[in-house]
N, C-alpha and C. Protein backbone atom coordinates (compact mmCIF):
# COMPACT_ATOMS: atom_id res chain seq x y z
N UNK A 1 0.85 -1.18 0.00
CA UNK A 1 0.00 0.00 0.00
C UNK A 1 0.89 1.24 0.00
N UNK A 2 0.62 2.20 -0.90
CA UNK A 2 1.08 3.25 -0.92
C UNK A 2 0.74 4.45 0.18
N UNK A 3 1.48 5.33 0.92
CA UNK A 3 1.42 6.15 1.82
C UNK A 3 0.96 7.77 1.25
N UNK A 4 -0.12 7.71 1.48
CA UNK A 4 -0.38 8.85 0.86
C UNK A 4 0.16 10.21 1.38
N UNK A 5 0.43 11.11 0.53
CA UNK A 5 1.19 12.48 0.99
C UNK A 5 -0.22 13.51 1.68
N UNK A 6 0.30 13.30 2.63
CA UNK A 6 -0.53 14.56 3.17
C UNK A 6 -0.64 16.04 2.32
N UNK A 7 -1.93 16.59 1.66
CA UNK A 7 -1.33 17.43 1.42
C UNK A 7 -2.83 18.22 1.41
N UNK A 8 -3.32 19.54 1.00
CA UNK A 8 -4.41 20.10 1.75
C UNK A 8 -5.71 19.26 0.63
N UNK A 9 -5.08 19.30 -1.18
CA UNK A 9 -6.18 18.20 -1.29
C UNK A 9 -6.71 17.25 -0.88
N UNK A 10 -5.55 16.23 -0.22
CA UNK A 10 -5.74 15.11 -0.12
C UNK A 10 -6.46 15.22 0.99
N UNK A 11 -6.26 16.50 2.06
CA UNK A 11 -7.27 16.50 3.11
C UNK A 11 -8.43 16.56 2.83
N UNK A 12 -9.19 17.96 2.14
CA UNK A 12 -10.04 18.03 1.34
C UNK A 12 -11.18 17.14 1.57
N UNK A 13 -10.12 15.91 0.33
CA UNK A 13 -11.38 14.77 0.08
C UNK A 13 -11.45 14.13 1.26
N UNK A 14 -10.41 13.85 2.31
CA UNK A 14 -10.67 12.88 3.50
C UNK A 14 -11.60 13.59 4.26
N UNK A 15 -11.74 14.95 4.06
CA UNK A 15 -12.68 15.69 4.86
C UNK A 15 -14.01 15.40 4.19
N UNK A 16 -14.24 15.30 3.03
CA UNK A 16 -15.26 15.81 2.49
C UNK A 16 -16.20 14.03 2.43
N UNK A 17 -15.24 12.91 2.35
CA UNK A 17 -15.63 11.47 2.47
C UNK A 17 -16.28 11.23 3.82
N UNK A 18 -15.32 11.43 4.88
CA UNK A 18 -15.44 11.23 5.94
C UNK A 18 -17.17 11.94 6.76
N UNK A 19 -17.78 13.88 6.15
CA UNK A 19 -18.81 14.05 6.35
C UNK A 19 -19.94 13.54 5.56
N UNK A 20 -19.30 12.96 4.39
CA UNK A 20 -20.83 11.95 3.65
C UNK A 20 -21.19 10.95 4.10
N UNK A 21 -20.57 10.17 5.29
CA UNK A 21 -20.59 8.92 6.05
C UNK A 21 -21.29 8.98 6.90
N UNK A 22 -20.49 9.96 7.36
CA UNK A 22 -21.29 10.63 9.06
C UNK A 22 -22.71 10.99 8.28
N UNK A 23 -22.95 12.34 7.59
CA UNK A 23 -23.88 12.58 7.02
C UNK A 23 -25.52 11.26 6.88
N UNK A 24 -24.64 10.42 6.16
CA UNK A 24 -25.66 9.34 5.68
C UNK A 24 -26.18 8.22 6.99
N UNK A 25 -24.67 7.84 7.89
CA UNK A 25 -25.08 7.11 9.09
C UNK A 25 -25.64 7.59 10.21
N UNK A 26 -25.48 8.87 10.36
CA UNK A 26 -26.34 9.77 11.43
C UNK A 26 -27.72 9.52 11.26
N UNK A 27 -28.52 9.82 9.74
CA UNK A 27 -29.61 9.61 9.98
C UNK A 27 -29.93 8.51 10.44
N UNK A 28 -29.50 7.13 10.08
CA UNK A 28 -29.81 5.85 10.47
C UNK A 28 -29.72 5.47 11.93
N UNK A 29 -29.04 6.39 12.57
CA UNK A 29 -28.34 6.02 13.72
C UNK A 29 -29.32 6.11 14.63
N UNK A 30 -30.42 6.86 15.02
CA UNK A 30 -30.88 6.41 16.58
C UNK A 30 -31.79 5.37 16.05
N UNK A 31 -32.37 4.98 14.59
CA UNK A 31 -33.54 4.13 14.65
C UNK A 31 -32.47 2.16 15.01
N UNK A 32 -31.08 2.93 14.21
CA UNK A 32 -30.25 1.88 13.92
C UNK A 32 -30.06 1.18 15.81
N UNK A 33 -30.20 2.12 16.98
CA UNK A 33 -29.08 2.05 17.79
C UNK A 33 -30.21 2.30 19.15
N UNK A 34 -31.17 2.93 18.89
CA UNK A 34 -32.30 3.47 19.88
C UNK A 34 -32.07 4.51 20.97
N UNK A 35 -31.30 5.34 20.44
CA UNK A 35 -30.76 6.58 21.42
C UNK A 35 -29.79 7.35 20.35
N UNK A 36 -30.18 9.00 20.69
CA UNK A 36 -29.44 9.79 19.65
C UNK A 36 -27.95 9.96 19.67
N UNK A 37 -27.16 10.02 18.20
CA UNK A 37 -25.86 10.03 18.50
C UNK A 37 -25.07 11.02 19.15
N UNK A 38 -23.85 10.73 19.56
CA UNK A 38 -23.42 11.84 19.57
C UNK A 38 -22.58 12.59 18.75
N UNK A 39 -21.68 14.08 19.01
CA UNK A 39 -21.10 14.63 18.32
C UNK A 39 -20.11 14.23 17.20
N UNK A 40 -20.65 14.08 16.46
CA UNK A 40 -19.64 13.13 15.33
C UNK A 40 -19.62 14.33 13.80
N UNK A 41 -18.46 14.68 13.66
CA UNK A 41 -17.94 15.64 12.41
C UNK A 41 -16.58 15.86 12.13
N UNK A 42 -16.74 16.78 11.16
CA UNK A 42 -15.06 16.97 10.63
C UNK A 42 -15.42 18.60 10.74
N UNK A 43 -14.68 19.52 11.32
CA UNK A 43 -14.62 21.03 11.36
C UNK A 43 -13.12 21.62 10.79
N UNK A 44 -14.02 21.84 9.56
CA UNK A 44 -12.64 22.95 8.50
C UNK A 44 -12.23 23.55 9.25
N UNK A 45 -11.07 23.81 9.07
CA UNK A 45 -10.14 25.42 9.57
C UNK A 45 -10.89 26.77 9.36
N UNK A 46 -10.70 27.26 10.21
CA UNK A 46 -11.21 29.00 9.39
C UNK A 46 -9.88 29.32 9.75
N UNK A 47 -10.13 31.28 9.46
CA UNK A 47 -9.02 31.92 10.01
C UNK A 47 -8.50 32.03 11.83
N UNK A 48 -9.64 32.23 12.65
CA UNK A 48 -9.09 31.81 14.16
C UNK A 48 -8.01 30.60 14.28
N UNK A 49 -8.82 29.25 13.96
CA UNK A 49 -8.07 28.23 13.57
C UNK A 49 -6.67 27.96 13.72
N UNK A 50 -6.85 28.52 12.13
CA UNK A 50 -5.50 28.72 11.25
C UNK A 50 -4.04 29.65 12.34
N UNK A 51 -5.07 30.91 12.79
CA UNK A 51 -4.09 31.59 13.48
C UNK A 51 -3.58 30.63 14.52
N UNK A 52 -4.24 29.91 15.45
CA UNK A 52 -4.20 29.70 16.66
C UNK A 52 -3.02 28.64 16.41
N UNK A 53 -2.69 27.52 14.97
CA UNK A 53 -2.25 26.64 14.45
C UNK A 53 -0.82 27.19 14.69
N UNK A 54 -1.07 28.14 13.69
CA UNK A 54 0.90 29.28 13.52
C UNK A 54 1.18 29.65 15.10
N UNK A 55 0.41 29.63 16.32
CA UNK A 55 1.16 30.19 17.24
C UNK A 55 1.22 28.44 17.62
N UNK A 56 0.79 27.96 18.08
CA UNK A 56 0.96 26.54 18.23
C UNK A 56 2.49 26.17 17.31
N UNK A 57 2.20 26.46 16.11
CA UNK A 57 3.42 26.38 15.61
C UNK A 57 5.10 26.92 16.00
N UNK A 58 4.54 28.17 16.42
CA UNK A 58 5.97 29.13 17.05
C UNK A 58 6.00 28.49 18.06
N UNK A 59 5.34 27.66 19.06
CA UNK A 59 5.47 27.01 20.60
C UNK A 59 6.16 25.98 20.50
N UNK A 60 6.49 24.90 19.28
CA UNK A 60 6.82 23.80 19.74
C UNK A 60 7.54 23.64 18.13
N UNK A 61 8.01 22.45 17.76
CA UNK A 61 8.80 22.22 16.78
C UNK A 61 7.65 21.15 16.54
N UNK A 62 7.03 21.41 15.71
CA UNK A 62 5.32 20.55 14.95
C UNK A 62 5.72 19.85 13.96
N UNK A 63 5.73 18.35 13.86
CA UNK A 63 5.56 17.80 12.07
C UNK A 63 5.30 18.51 11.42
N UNK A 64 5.75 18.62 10.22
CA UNK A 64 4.89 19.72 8.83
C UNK A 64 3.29 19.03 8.57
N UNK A 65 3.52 17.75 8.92
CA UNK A 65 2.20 17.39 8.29
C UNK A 65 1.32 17.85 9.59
N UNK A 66 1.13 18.01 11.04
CA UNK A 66 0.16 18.59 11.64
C UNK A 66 0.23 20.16 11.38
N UNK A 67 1.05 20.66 10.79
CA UNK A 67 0.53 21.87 10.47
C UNK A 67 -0.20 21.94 9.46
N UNK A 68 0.26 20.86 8.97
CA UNK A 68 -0.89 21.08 7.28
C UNK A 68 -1.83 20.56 7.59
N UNK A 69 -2.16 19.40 8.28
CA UNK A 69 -3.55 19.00 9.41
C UNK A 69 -4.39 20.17 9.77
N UNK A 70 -3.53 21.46 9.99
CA UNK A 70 -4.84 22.41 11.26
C UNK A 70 -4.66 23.09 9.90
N UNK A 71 -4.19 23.62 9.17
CA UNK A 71 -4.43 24.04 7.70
C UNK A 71 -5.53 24.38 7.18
N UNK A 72 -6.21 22.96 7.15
CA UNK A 72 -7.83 22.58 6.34
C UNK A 72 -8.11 22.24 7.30
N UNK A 73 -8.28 21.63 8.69
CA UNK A 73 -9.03 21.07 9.39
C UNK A 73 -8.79 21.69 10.81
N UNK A 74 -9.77 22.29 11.63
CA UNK A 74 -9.18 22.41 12.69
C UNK A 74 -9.88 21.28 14.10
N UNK A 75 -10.92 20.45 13.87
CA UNK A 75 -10.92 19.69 14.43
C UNK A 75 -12.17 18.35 14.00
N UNK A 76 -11.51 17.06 14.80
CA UNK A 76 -12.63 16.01 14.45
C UNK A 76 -12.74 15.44 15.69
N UNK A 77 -14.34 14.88 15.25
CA UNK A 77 -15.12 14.28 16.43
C UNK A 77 -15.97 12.99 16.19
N UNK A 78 -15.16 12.42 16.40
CA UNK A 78 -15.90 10.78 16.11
C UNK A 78 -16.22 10.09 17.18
N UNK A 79 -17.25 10.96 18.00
CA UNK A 79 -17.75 9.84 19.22
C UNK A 79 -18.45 8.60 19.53
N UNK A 80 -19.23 8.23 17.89
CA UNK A 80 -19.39 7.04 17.92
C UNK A 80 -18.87 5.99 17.69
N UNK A 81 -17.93 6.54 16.96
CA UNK A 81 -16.68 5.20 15.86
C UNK A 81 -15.96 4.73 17.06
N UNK A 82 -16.29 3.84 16.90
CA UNK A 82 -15.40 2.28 17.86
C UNK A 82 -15.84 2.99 19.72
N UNK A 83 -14.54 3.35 20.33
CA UNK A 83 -14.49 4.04 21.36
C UNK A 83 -14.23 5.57 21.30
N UNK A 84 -14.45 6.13 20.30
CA UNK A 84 -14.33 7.73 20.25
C UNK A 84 -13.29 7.65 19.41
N UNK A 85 -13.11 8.85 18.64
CA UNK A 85 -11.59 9.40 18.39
C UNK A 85 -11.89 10.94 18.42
N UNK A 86 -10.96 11.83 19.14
CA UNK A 86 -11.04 13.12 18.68
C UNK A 86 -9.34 13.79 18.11
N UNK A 87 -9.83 14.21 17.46
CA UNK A 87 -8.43 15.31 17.01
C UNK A 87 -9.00 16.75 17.56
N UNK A 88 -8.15 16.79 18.80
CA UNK A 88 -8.53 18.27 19.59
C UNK A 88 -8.24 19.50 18.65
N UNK A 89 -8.84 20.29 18.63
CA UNK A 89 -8.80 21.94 17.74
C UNK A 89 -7.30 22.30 18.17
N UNK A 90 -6.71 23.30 17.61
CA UNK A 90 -5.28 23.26 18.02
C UNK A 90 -5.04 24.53 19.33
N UNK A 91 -6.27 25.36 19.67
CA UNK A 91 -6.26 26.01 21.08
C UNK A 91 -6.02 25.26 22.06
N UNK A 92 -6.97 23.89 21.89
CA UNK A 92 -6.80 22.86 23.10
C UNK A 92 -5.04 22.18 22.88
N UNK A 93 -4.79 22.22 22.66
CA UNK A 93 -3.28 21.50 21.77
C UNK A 93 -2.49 22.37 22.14
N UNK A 94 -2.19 23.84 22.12
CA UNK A 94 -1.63 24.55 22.79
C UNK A 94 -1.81 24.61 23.89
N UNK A 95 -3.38 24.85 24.39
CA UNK A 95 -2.62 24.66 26.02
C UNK A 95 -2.37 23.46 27.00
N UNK A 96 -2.34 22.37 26.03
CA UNK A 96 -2.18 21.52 26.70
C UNK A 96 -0.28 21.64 26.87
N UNK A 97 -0.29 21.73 25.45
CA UNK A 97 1.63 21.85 25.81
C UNK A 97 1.86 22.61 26.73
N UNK A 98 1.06 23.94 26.98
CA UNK A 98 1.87 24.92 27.99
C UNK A 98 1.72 24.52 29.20
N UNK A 99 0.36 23.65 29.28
CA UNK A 99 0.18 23.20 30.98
C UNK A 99 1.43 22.04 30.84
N UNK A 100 1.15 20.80 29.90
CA UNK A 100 2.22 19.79 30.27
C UNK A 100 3.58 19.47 29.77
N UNK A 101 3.31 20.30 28.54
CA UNK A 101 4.67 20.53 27.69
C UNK A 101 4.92 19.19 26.77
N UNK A 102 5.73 18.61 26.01
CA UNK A 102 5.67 17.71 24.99
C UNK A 102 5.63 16.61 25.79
N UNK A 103 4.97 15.18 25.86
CA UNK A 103 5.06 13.87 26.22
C UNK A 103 6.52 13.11 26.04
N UNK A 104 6.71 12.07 26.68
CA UNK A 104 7.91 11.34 26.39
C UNK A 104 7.11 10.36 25.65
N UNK A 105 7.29 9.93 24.30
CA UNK A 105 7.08 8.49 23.69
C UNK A 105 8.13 7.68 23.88
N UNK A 106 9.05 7.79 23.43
CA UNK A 106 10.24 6.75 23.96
C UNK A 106 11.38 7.58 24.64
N UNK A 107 12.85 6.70 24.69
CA UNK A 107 13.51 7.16 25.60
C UNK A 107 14.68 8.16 24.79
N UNK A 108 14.16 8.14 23.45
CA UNK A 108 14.65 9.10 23.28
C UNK A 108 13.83 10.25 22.04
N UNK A 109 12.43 10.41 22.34
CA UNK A 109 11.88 10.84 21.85
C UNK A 109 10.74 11.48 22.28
N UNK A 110 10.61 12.75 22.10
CA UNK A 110 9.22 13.17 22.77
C UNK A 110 8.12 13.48 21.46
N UNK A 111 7.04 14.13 21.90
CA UNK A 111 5.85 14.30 20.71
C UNK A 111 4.92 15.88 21.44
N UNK A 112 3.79 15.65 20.55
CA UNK A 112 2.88 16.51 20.88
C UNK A 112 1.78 16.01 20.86
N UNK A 113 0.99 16.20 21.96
CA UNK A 113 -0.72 15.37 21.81
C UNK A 113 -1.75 16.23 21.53
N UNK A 114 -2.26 15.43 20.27
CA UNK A 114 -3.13 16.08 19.62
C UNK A 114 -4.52 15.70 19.76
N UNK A 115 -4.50 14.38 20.46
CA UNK A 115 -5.67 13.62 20.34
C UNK A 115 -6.45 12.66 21.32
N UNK A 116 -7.32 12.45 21.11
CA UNK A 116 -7.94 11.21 22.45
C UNK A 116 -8.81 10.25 21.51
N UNK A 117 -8.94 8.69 22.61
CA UNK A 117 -10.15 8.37 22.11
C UNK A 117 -11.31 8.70 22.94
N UNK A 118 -12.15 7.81 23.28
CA UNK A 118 -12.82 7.61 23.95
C UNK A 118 -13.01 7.66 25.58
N UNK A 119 -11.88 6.56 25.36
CA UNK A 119 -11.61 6.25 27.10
C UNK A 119 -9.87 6.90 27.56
N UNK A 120 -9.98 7.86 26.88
CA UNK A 120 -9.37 8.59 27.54
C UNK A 120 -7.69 8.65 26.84
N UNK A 121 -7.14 7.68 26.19
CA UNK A 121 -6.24 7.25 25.48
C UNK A 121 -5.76 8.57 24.89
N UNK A 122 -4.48 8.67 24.76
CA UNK A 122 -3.77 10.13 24.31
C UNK A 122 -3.46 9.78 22.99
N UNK A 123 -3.57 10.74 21.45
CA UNK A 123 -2.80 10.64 20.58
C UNK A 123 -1.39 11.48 20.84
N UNK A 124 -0.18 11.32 20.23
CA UNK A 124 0.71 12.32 20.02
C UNK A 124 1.87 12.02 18.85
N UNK A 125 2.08 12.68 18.25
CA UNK A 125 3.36 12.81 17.25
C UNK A 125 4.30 13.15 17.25
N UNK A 126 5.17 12.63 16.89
CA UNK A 126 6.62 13.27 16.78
C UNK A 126 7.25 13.76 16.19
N UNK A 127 8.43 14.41 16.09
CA UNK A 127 9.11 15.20 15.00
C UNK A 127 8.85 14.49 13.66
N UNK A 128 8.83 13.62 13.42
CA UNK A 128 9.25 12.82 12.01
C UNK A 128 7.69 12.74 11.47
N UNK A 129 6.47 12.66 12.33
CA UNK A 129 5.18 12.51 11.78
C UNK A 129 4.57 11.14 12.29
N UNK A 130 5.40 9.86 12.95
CA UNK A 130 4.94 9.39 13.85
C UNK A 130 4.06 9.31 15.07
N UNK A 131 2.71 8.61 14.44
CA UNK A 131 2.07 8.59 15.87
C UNK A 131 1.43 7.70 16.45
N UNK A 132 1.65 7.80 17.64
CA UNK A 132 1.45 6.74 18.91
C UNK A 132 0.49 7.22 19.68
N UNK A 133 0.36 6.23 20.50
CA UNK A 133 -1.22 6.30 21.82
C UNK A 133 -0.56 5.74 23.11
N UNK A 134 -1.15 6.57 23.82
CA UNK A 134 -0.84 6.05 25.06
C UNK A 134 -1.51 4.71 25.70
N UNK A 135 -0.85 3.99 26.39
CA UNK A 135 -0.99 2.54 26.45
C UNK A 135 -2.45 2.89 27.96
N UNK A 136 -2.60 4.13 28.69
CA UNK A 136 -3.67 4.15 29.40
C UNK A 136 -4.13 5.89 29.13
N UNK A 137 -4.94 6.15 30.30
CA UNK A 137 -5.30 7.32 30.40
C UNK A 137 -4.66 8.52 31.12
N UNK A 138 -3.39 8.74 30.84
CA UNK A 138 -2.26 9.06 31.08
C UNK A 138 -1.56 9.77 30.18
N UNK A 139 -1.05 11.06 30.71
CA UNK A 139 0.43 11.50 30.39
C UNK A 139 1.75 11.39 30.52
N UNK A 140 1.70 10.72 31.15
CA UNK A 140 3.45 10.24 32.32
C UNK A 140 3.33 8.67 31.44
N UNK A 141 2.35 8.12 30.87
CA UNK A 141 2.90 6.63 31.01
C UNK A 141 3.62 6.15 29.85
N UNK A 142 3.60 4.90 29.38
CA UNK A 142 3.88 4.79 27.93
C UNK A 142 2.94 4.77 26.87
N UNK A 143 3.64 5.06 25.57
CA UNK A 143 3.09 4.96 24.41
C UNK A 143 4.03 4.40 23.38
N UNK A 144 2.82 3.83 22.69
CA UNK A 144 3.57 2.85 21.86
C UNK A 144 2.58 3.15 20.26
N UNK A 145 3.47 3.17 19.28
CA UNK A 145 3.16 3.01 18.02
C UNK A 145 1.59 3.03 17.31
N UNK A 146 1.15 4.14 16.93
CA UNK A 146 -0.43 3.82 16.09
C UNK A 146 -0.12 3.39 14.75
N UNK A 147 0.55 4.85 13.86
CA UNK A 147 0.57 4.73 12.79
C UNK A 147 1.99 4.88 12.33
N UNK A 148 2.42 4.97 11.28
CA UNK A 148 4.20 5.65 10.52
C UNK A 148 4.00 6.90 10.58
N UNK A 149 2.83 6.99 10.19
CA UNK A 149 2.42 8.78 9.70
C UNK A 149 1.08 9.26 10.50
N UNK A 150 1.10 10.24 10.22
CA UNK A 150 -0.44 11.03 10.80
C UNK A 150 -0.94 11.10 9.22
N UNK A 151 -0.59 10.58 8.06
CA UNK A 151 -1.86 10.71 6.68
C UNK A 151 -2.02 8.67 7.41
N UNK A 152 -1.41 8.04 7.70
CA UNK A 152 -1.77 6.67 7.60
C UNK A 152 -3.07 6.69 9.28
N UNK A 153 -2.85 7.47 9.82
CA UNK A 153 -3.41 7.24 11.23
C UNK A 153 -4.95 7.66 10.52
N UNK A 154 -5.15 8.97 9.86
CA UNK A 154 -5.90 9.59 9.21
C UNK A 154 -6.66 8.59 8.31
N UNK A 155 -5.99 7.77 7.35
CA UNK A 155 -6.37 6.83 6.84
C UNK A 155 -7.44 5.29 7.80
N UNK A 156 -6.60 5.38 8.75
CA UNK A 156 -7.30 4.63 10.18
C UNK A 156 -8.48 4.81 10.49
N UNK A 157 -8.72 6.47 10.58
CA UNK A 157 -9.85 6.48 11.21
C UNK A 157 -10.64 7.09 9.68
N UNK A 158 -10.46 6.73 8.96
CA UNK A 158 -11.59 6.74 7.96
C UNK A 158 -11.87 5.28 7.61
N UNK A 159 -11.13 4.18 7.61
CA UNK A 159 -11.32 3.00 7.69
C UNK A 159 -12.64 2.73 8.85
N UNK A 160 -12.08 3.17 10.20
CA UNK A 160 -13.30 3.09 11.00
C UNK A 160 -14.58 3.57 10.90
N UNK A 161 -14.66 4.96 10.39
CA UNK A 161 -15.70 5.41 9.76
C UNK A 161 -16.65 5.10 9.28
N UNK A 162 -15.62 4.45 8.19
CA UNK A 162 -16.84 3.25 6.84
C UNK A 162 -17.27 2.31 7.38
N UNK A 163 -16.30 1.60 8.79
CA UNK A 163 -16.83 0.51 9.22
C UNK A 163 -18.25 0.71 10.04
N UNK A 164 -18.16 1.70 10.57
CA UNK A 164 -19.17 2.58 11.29
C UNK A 164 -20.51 2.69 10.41
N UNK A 165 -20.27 3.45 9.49
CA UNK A 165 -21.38 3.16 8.27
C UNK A 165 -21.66 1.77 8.32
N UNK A 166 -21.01 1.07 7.71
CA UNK A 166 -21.77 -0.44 6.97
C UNK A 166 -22.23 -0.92 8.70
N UNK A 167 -21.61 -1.21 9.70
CA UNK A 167 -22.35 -1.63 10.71
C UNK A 167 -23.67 -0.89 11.15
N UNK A 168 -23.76 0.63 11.34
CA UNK A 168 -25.37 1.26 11.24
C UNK A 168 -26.13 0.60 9.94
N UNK A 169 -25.95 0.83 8.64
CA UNK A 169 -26.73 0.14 7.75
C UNK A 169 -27.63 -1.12 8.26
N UNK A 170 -26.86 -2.36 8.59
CA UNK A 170 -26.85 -3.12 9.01
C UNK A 170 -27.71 -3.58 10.27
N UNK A 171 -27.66 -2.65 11.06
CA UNK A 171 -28.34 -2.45 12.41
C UNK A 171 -29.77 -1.84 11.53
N UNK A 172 -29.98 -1.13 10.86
CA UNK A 172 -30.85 -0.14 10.97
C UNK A 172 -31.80 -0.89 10.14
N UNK A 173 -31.11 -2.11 8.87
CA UNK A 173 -31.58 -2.64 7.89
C UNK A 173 -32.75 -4.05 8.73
N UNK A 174 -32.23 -4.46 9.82
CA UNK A 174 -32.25 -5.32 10.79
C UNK A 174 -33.60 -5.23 11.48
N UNK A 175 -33.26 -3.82 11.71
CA UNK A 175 -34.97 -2.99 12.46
C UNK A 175 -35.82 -3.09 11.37
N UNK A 176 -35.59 -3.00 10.59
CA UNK A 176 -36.96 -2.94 9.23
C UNK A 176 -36.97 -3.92 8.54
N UNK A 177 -36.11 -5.35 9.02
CA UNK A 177 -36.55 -6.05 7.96
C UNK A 177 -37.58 -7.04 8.53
C-alpha cells in the first residue's frame, strides 16, 4: 500500500468522504441504535483556527504534516466510531503543551498530543510525523506506536468510519426487515 502524501487536497477529500458517512449514518443512527448520537464531524479550519495553528506552531517544533492537518481542518469528532476518536482543535493542543509541555514516547523521543479516544487514550506525534497512543489514560505513562504517519493514522480512522457506516446500515436494515 502506498502512503499517501498529506497534502491540503488530499485533506479536502478525506474531509469531504469522511462528512458523507457521518452525514448518511447519522440519519440511520438512533432508529439503527435506539438513542441519539453523539457529536460526530469533521470542522474545517477557518481563520481563528489557522491563526491559533501558527502560534501553536511558534510554541513547539510541529511535524509539517500537523501543520498542514490544522491548515484545512481544525478539528474532528468521532464519538461514535469504535471508542471515540477526537483530534482536539489546536487552542486545546496549545494549552495543553503549555500546561504539560511535549510527552515522552520513547527514551529518546518526545511528541505533541493532539488527540484522544474515547476512554481517555492520548494521541501524540513526533518530529518525524509518527504517531502513537498512550498505552492508558495518562500522560506520564507509555506509548507505543499507532501509525508511521499522521496521513496513515488519518487513513485509520476513515477505515473506521466506513466501518461505522456499513455496521449502522446493518443495524438499521435489521430494524426494518
Amino acid at each position: 500500500m502506498t502512503t499517501p502524501k498529506l497534502s491540503a487536497d488530499w485533506l479536502t477529500t478525506w474531509q469531504r468522504e469522511i462528512t458523507t458517512m457521518l452525514q448518511q449514518t447519522l440519519a440511520l443512527f438512533e432508529t439503527a441504535y435506539g438513542y441519539p448520537p453523539g457529536d460526530n464531524g469533521v470542522l474545517v479550519a477557518d481563520g481563528q483556527s489557522r491563526a491559533t495553528a501558527a502560534r501553536l506552531d511558534d510554541a513547539a517544533d510541529l511535524p509539517t504534516t500537523l501543520v498542514t492537518f490544522y491548515s484545512s481542518v481544525s478539528e474532528l469528532q468521532l464519538s461514535d466510531v469504535d471508542h471515540g476518536y477526537f483530534i482536539h482543535p489546536p487552542d486545546l493542543v496549545l494549552d495543553h503543551l503549555t500546561e504539560y509541555g511535549p510527552v515522552r514516547l520513547t527514551d529518546h523521543r518526545t511528541g505533541i498530543v493532539f488527540g484522544s479516544d474515547g476512554g481517555g487514550k492520548l494521541f501524540a506525534v513526533d518530529r518525524g510525523g509518527q504517531v502513537y497512543q498512550s498505552t492508558t489514560a495518562s500522560w506520564t505513562d507509555d506509548f507505543q506506536p499507532a501509525a508511521p504517519s499522521l496521513a496513515q493514522f488519518l487513513e485509520q480512522l476513515h477505515r473506521a468510519t466506513a466501518n461505522f457506516a456499513d455496521d449502522t446500515r446493518r443495524h438499521s436494515a435489521a430494524d426494518h426487515g
